[in-house]
C-alpha atoms as a PDB file:
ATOM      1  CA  UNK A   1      25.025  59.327  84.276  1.00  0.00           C
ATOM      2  CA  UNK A   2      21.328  59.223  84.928  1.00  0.00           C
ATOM      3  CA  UNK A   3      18.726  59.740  82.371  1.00  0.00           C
ATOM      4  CA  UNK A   4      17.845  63.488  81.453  1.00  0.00           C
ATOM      5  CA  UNK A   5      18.405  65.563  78.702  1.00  0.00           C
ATOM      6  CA  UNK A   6      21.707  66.974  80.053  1.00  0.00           C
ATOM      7  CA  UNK A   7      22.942  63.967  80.583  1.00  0.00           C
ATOM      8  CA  UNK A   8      22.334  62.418  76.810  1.00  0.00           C
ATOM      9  CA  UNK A   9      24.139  65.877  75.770  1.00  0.00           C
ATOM     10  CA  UNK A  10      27.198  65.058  77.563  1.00  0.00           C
ATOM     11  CA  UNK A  11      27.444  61.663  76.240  1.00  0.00           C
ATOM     12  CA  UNK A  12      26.912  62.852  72.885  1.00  0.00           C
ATOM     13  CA  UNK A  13      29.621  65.092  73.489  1.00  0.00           C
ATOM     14  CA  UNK A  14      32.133  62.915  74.764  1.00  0.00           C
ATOM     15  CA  UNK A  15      31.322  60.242  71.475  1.00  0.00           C
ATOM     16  CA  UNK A  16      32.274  62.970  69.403  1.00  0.00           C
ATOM     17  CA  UNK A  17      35.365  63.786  71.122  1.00  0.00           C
ATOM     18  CA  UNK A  18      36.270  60.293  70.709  1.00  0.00           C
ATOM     19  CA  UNK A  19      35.621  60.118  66.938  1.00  0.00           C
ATOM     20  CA  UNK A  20      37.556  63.374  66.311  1.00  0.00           C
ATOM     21  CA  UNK A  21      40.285  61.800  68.153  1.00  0.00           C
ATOM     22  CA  UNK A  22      39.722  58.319  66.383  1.00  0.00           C
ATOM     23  CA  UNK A  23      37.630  58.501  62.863  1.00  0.00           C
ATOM     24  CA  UNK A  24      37.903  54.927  63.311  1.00  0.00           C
ATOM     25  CA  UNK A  25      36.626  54.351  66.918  1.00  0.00           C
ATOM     26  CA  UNK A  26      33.289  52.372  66.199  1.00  0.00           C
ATOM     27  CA  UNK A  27      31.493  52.812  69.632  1.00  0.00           C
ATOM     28  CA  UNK A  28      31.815  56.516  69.122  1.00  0.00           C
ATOM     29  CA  UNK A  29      30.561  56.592  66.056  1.00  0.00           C
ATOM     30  CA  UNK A  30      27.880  54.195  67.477  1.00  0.00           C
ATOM     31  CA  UNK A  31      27.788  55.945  70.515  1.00  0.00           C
ATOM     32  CA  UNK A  32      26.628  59.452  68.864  1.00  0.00           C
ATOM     33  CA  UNK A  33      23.935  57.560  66.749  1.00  0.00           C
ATOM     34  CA  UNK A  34      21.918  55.636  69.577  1.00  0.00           C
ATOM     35  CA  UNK A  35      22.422  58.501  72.228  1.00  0.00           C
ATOM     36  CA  UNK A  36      21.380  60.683  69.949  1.00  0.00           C
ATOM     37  CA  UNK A  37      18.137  58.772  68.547  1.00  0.00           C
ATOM     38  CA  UNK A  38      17.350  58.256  72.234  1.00  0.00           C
ATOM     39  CA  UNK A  39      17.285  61.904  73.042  1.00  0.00           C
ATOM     40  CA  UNK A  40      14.600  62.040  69.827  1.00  0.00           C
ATOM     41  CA  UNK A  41      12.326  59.037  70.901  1.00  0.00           C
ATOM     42  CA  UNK A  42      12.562  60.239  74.446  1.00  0.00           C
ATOM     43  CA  UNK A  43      11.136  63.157  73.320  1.00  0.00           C
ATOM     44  CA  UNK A  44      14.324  65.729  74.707  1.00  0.00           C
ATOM     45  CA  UNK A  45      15.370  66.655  71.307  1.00  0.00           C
ATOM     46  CA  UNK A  46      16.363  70.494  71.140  1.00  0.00           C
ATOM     47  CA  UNK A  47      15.834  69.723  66.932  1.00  0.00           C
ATOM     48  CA  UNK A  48      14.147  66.939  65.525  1.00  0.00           C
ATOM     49  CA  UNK A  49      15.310  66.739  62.138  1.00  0.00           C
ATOM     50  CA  UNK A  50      18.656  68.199  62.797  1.00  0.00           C
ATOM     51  CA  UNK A  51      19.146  65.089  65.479  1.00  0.00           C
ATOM     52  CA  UNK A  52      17.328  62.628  63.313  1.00  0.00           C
ATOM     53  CA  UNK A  53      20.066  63.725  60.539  1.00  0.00           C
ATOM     54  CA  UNK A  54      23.039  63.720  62.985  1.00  0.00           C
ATOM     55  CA  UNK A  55      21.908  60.068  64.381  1.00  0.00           C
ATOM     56  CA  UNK A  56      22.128  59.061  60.543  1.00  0.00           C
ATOM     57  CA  UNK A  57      25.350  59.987  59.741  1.00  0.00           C
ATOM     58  CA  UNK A  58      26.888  58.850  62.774  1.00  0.00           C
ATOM     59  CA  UNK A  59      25.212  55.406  62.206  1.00  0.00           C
ATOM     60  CA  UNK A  60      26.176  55.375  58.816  1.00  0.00           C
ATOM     61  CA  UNK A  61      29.762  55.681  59.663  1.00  0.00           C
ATOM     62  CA  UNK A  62      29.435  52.796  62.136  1.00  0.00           C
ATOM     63  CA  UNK A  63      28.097  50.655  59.545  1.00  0.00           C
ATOM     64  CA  UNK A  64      30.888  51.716  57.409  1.00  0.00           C
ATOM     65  CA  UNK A  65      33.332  50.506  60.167  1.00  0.00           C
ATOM     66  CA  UNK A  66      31.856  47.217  61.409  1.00  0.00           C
ATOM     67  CA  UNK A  67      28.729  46.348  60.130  1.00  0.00           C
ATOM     68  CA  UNK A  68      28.089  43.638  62.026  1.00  0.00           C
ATOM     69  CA  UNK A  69      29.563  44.848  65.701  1.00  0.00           C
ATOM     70  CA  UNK A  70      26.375  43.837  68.145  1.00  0.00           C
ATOM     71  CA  UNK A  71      26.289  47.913  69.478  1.00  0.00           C
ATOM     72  CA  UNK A  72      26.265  48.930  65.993  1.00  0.00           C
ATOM     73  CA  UNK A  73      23.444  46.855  64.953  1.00  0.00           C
ATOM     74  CA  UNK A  74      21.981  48.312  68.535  1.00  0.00           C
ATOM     75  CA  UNK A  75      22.148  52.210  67.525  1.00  0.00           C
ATOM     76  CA  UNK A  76      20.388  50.878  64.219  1.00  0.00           C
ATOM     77  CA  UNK A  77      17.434  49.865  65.517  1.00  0.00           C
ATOM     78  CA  UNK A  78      17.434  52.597  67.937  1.00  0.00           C
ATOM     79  CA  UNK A  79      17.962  55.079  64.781  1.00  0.00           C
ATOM     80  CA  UNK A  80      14.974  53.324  62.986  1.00  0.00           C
ATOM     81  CA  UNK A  81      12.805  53.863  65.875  1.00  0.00           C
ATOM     82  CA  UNK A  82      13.655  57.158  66.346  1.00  0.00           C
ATOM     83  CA  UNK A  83      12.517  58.021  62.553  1.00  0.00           C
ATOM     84  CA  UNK A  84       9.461  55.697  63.425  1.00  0.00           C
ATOM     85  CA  UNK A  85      10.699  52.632  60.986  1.00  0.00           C
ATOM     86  CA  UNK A  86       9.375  50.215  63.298  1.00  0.00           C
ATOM     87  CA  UNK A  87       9.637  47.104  60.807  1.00  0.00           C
ATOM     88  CA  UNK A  88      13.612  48.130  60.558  1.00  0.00           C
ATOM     89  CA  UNK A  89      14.099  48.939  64.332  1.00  0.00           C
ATOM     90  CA  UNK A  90      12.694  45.297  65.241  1.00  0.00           C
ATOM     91  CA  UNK A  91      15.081  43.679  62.804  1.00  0.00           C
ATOM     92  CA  UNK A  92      17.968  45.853  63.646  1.00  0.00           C
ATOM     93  CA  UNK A  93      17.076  44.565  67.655  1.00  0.00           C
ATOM     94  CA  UNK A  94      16.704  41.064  66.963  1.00  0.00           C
ATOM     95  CA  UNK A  95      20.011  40.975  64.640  1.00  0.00           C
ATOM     96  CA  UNK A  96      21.623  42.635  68.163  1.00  0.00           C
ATOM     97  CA  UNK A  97      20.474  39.814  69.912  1.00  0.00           C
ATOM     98  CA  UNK A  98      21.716  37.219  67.744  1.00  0.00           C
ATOM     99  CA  UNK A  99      25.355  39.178  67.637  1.00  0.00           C
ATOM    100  CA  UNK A 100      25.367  39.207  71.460  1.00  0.00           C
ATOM    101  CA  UNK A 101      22.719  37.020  73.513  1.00  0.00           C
ATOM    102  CA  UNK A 102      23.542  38.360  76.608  1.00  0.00           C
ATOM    103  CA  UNK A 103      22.561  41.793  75.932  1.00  0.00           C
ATOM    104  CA  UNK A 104      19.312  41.848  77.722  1.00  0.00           C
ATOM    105  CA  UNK A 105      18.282  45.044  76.322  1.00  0.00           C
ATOM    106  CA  UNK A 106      17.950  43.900  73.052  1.00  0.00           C
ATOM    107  CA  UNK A 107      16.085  41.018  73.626  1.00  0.00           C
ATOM    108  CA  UNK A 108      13.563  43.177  75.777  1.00  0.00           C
ATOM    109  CA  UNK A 109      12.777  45.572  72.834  1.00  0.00           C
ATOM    110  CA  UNK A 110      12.807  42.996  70.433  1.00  0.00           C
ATOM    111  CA  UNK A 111       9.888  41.126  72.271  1.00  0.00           C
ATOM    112  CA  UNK A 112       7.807  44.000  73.018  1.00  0.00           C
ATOM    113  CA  UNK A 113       8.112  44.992  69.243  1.00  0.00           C
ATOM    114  CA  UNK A 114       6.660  41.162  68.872  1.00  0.00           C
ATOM    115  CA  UNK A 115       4.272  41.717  71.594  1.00  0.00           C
ATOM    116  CA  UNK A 116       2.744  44.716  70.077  1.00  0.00           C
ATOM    117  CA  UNK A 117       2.383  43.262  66.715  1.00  0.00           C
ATOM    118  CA  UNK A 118       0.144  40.359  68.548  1.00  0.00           C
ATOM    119  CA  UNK A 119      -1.770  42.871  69.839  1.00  0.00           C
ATOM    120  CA  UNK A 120      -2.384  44.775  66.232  1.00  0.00           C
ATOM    121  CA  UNK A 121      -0.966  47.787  67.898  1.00  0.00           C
ATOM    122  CA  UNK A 122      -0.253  50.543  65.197  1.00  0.00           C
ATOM    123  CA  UNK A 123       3.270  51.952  66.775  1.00  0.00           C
ATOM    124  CA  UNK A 124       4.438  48.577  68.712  1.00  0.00           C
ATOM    125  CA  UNK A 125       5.789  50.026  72.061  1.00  0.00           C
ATOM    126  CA  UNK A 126       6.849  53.497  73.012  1.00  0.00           C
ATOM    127  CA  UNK A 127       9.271  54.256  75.521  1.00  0.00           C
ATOM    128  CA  UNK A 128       8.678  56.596  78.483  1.00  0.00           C
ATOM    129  CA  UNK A 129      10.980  58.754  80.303  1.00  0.00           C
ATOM    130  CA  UNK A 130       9.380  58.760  83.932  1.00  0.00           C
ATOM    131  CA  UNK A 131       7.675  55.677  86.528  1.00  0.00           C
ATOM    132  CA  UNK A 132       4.890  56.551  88.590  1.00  0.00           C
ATOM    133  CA  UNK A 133       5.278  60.306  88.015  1.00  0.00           C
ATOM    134  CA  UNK A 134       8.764  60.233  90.241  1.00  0.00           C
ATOM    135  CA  UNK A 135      11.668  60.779  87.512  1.00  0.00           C
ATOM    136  CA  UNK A 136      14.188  60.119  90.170  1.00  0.00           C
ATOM    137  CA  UNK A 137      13.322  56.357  89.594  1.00  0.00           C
ATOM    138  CA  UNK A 138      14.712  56.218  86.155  1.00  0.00           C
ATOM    139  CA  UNK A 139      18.242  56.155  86.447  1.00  0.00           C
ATOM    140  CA  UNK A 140      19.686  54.228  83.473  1.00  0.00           C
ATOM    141  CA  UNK A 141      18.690  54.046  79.974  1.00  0.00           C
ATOM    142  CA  UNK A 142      17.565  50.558  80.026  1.00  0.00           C
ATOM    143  CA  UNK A 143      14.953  51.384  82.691  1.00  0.00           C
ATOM    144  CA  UNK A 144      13.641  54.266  80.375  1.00  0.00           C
ATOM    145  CA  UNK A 145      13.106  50.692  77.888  1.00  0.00           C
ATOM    146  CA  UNK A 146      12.036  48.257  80.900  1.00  0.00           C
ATOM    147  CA  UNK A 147       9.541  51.501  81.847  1.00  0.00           C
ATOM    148  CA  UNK A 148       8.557  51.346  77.883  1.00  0.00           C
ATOM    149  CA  UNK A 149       4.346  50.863  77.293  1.00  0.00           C
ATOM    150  CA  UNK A 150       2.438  49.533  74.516  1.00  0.00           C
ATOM    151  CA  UNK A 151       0.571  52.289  73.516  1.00  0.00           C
ATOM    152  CA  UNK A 152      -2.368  52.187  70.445  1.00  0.00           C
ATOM    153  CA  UNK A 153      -2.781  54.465  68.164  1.00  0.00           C
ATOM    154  CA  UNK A 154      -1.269  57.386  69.711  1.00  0.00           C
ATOM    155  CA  UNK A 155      -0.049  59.290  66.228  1.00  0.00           C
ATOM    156  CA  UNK A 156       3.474  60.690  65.628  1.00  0.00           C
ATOM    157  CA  UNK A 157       4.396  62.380  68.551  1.00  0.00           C
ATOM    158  CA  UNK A 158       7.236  60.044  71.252  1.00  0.00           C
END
């Protein structure tokens, strides 16, 4: 699935169908929380708060599942960003990283959370949904992160 709003809709769809099928089944639970988050930080959120709320709950059921379960940990930071706790989204990122080193994504937001604190930057990095104006080129939700800018100072909005 590439990355547009349809696209995060249908994953958040299928997650759900998994956890009615299995209450227990951790990556859906997971699954609905960082999907959903990155709908809201990519700025495709049909409801804000409704999403915000939804990414919550579904994270707070993963927690109650595995706590420590590296994608878990993942969907926590992306759930903190998403409500724009940036201190709590880097920690949540670099916690990932030491769960799972090889997740390469974690590691990249993680350091451009660090890089943007160097900087003094008031909201650390914010990620973008299209390259050079072609959205074609985005294909994958870690390129909407790779494609992620530090940014200074520009208020509330994603």
């Amino acid at each position: 699935m590439g990355l547009d709003p349809d696209n995060f809709a249908a994953r958040i769809n299928l997650c759900e169908q998994a956890a009615r099928l299995d209450p227990r089944n951790v990556d859906a639970w997971s699954g609905i929380a960082s999907n959903t988050a990155s709908r809201l930080f990519l700025g495709w959120s049909p409801a804000r708060s409704n999403d915000l709320r939804s990414a919550t709950a579904a994270l707070q059921r993963a927690l109650e599942i595995n706590p420590n379960d590296h994608y878990v940990v993942f969907a926590k930071g992306h759930v903190a960003f998403a409500g724009r706790d940036y201190a709590e989204a880097h920690e949540a990122y670099v916690y990932a990283t030491e769960l799972n080193p090889s997740r390469a994504l974690c590691h990249q937001l993680a350091g451009m959370d660090a890089l943007g604190r160097a900087q003094g930057l008031s909201i650390p990095f914010r990620p973008v949904g299209i390259v050079g104006g072609d959205e074609s080129r985005l294909t994958t939700h870690g390129q909407a992160h790779i494609a992620a800018r530090l940014v200074e100072g520009e208020g509330e909005k994603c």
